[in-house]
PDB file of N, CA and C in Angstrom:
ATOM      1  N   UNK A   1       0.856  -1.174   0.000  1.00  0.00           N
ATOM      2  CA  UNK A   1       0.000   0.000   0.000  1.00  0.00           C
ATOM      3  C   UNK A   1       0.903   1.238   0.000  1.00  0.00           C
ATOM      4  N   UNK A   2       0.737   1.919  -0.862  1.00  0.00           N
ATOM      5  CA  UNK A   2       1.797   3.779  -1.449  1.00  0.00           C
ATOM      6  C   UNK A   2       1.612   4.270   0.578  1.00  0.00           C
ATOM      7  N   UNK A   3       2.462   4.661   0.501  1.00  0.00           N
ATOM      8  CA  UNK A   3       2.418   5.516   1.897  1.00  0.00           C
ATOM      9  C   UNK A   3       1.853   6.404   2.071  1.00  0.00           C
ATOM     10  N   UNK A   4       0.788   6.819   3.352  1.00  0.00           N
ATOM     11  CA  UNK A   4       0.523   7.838   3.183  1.00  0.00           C
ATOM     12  C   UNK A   4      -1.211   7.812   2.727  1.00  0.00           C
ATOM     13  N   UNK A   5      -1.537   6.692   2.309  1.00  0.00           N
ATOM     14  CA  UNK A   5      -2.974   6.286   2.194  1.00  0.00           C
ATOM     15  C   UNK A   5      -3.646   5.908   3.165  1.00  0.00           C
ATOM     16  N   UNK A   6      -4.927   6.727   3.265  1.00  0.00           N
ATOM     17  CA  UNK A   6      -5.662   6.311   4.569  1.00  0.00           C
ATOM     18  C   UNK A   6      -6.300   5.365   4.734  1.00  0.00           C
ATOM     19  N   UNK A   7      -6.822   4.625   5.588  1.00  0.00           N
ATOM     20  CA  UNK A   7      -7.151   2.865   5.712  1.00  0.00           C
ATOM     21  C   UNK A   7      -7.826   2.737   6.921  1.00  0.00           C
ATOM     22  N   UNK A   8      -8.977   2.897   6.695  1.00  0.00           N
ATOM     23  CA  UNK A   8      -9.583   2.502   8.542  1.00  0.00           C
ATOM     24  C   UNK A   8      -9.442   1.021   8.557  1.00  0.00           C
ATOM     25  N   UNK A   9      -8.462   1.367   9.898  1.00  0.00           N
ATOM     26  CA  UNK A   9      -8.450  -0.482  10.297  1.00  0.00           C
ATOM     27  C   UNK A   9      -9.309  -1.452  11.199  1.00  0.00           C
ATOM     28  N   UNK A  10      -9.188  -2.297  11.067  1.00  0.00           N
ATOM     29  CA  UNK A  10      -9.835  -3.157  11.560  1.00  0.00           C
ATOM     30  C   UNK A  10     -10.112  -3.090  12.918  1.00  0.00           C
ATOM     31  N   UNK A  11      -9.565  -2.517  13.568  1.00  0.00           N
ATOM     32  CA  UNK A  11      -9.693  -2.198  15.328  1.00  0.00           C
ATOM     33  C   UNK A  11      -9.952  -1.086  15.616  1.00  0.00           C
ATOM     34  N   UNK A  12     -10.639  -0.999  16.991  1.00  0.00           N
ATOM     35  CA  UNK A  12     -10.325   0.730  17.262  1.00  0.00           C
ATOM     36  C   UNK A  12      -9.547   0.731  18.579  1.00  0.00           C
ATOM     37  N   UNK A  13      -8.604   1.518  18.545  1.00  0.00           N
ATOM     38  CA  UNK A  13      -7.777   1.357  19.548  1.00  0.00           C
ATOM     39  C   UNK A  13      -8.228   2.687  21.249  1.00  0.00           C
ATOM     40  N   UNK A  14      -7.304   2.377  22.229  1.00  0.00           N
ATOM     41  CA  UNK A  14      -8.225   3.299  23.091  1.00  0.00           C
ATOM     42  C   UNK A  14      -7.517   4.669  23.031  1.00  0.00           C
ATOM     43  N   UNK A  15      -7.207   5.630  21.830  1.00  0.00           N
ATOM     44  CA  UNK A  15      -6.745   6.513  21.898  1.00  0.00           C
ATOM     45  C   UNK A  15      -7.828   7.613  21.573  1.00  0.00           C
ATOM     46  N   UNK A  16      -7.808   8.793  22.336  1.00  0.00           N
ATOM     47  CA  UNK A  16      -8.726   9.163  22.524  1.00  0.00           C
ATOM     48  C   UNK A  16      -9.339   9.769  20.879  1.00  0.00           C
ATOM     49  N   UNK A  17      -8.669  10.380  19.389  1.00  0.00           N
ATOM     50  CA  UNK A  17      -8.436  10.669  18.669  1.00  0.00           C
ATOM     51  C   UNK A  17      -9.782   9.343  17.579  1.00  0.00           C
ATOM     52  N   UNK A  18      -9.419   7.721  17.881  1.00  0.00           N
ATOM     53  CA  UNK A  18     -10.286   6.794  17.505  1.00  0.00           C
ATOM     54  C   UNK A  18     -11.399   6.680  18.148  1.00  0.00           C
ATOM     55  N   UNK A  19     -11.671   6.390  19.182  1.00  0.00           N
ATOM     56  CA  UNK A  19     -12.587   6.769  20.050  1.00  0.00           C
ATOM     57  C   UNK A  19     -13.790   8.134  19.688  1.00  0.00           C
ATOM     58  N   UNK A  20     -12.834   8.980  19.503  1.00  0.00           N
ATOM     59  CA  UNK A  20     -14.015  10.313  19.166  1.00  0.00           C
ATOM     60  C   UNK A  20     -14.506  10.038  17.638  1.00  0.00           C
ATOM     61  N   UNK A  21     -13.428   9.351  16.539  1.00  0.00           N
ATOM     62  CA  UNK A  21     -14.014   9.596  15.275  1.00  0.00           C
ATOM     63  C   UNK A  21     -14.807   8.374  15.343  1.00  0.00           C
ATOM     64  N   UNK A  22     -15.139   7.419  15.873  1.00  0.00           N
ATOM     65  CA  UNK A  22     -15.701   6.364  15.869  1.00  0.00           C
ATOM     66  C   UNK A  22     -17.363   6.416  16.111  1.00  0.00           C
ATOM     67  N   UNK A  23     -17.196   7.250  17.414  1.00  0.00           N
ATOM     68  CA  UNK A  23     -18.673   8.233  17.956  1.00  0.00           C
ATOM     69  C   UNK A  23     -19.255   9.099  17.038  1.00  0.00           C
ATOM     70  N   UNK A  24     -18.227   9.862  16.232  1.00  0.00           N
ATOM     71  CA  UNK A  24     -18.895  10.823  15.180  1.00  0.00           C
ATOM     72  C   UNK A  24     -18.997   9.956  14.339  1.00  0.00           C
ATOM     73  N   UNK A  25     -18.974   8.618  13.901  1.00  0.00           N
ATOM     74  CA  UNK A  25     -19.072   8.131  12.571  1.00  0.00           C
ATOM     75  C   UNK A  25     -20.534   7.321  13.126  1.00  0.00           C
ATOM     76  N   UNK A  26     -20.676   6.888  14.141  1.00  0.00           N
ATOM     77  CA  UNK A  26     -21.614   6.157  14.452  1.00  0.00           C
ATOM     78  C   UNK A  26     -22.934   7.432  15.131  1.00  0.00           C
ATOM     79  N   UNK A  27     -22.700   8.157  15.421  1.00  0.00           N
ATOM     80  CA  UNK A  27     -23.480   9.774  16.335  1.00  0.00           C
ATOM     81  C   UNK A  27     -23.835   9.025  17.215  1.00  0.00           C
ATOM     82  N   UNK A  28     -23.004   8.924  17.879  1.00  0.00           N
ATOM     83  CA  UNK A  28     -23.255   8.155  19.738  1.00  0.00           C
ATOM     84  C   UNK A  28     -21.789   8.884  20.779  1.00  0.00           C
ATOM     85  N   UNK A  29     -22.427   8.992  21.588  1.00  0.00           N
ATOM     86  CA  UNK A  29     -21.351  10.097  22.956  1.00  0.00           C
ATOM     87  C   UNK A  29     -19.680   8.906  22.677  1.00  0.00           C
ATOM     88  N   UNK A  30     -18.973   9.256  23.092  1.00  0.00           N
ATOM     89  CA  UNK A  30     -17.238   8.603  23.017  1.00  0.00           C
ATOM     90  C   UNK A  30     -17.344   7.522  24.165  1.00  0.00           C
ATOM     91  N   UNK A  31     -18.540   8.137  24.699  1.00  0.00           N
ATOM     92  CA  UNK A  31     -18.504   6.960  26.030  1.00  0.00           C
ATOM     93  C   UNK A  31     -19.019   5.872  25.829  1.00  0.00           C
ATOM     94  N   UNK A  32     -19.989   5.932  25.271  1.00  0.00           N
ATOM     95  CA  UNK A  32     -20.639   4.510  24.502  1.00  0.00           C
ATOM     96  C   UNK A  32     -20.041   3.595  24.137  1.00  0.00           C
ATOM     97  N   UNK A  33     -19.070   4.226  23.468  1.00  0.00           N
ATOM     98  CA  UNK A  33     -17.981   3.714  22.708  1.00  0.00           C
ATOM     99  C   UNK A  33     -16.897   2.951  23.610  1.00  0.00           C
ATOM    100  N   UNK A  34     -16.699   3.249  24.503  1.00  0.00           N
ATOM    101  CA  UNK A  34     -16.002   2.868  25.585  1.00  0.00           C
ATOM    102  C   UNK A  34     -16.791   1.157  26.077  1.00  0.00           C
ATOM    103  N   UNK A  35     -17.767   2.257  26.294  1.00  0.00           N
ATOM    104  CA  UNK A  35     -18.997   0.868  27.423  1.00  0.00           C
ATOM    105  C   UNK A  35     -18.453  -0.370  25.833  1.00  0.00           C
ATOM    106  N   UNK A  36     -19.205  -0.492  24.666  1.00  0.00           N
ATOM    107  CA  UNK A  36     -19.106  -1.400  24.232  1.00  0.00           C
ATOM    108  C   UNK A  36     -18.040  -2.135  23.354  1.00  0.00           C
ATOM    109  N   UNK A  37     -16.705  -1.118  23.806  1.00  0.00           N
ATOM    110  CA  UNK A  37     -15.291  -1.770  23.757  1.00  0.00           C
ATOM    111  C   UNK A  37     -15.236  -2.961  24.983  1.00  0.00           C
ATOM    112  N   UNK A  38     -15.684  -2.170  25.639  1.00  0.00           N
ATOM    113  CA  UNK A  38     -15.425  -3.308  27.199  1.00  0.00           C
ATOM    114  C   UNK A  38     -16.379  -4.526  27.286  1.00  0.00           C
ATOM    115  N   UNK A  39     -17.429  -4.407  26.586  1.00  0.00           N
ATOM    116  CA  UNK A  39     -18.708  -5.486  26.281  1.00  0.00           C
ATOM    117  C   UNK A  39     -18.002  -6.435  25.367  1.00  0.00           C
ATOM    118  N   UNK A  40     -17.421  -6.415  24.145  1.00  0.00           N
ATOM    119  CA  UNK A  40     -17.211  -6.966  23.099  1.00  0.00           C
ATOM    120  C   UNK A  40     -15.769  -6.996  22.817  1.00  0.00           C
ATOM    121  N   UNK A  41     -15.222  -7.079  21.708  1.00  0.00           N
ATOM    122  CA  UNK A  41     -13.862  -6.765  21.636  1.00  0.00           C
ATOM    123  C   UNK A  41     -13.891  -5.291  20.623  1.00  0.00           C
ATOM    124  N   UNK A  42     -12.360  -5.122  20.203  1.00  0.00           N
ATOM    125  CA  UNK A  42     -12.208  -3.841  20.206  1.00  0.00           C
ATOM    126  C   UNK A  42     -12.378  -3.634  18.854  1.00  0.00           C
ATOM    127  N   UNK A  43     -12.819  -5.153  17.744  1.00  0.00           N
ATOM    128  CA  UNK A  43     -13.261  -4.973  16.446  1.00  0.00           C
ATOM    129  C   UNK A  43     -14.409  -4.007  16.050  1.00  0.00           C
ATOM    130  N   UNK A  44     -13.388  -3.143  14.987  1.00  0.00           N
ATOM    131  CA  UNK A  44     -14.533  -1.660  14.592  1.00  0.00           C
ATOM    132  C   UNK A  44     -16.275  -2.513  14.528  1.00  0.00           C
ATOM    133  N   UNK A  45     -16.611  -3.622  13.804  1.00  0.00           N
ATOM    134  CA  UNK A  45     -17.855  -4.443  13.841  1.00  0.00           C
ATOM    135  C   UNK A  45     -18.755  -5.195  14.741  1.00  0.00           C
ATOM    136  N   UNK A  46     -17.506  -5.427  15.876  1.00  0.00           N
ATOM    137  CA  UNK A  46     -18.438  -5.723  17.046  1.00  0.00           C
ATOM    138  C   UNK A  46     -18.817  -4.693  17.609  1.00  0.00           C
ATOM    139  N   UNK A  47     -17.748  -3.718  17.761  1.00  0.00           N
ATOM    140  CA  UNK A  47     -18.506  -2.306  18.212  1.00  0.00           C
ATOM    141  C   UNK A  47     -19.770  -1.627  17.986  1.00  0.00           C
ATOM    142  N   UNK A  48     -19.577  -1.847  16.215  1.00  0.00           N
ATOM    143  CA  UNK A  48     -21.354  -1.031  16.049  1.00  0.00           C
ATOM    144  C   UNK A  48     -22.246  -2.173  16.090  1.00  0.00           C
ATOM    145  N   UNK A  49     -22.122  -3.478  15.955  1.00  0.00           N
ATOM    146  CA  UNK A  49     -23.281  -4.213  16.443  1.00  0.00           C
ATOM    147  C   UNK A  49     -23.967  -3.811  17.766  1.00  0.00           C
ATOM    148  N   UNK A  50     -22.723  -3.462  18.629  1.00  0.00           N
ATOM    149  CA  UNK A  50     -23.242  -3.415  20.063  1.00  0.00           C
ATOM    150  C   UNK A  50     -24.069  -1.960  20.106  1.00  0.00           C
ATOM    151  N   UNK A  51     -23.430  -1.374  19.530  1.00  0.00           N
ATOM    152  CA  UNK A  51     -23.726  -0.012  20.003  1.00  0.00           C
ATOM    153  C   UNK A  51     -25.217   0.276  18.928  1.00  0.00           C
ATOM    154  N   UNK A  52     -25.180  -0.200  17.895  1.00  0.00           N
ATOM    155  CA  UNK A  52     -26.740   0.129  17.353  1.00  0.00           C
ATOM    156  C   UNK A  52     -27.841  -1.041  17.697  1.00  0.00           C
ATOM    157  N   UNK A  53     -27.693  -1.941  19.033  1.00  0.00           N
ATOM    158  CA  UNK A  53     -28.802  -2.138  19.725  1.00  0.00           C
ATOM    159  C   UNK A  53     -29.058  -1.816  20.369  1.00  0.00           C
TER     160      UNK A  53
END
C-alpha cells in the first residue's frame, strides 16, 4: 500500500483521537464507545453491532 494512504483499520484502539471519530461516525457520545469496547472486543464491527442495539 503507497504511503501515506488512509485505511480505517480493523480495530479501534483506546486513543482518545479513535474513540471520538468512531462516535462521530456512528453519532453516539465517546462513552458509549467505551462501554461497548469493554462489552465486546475492540473490532470496529463488534462495536457497532453493540452499540446500534
Amino acid at each position: 500500500m503507497p504511503r501515506g494512504t488512509k485505511v480505517e483499520r480493523n480495530s479501534v484502539s483506546n486513543q482518545a483521537h479513535e474513540i471520538k471519530y468512531e462516535a462521530d461516525k456512528l453519532d453516539v457520545k465517546p462513552s458509549e464507545i467505551r462501554e461497548a469496547k469493554k462489552g465486546a472486543s475492540n473490532q470496529r464491527k463488534d462495536i457497532e453491532k453493540k452499540v446500534k442495539k
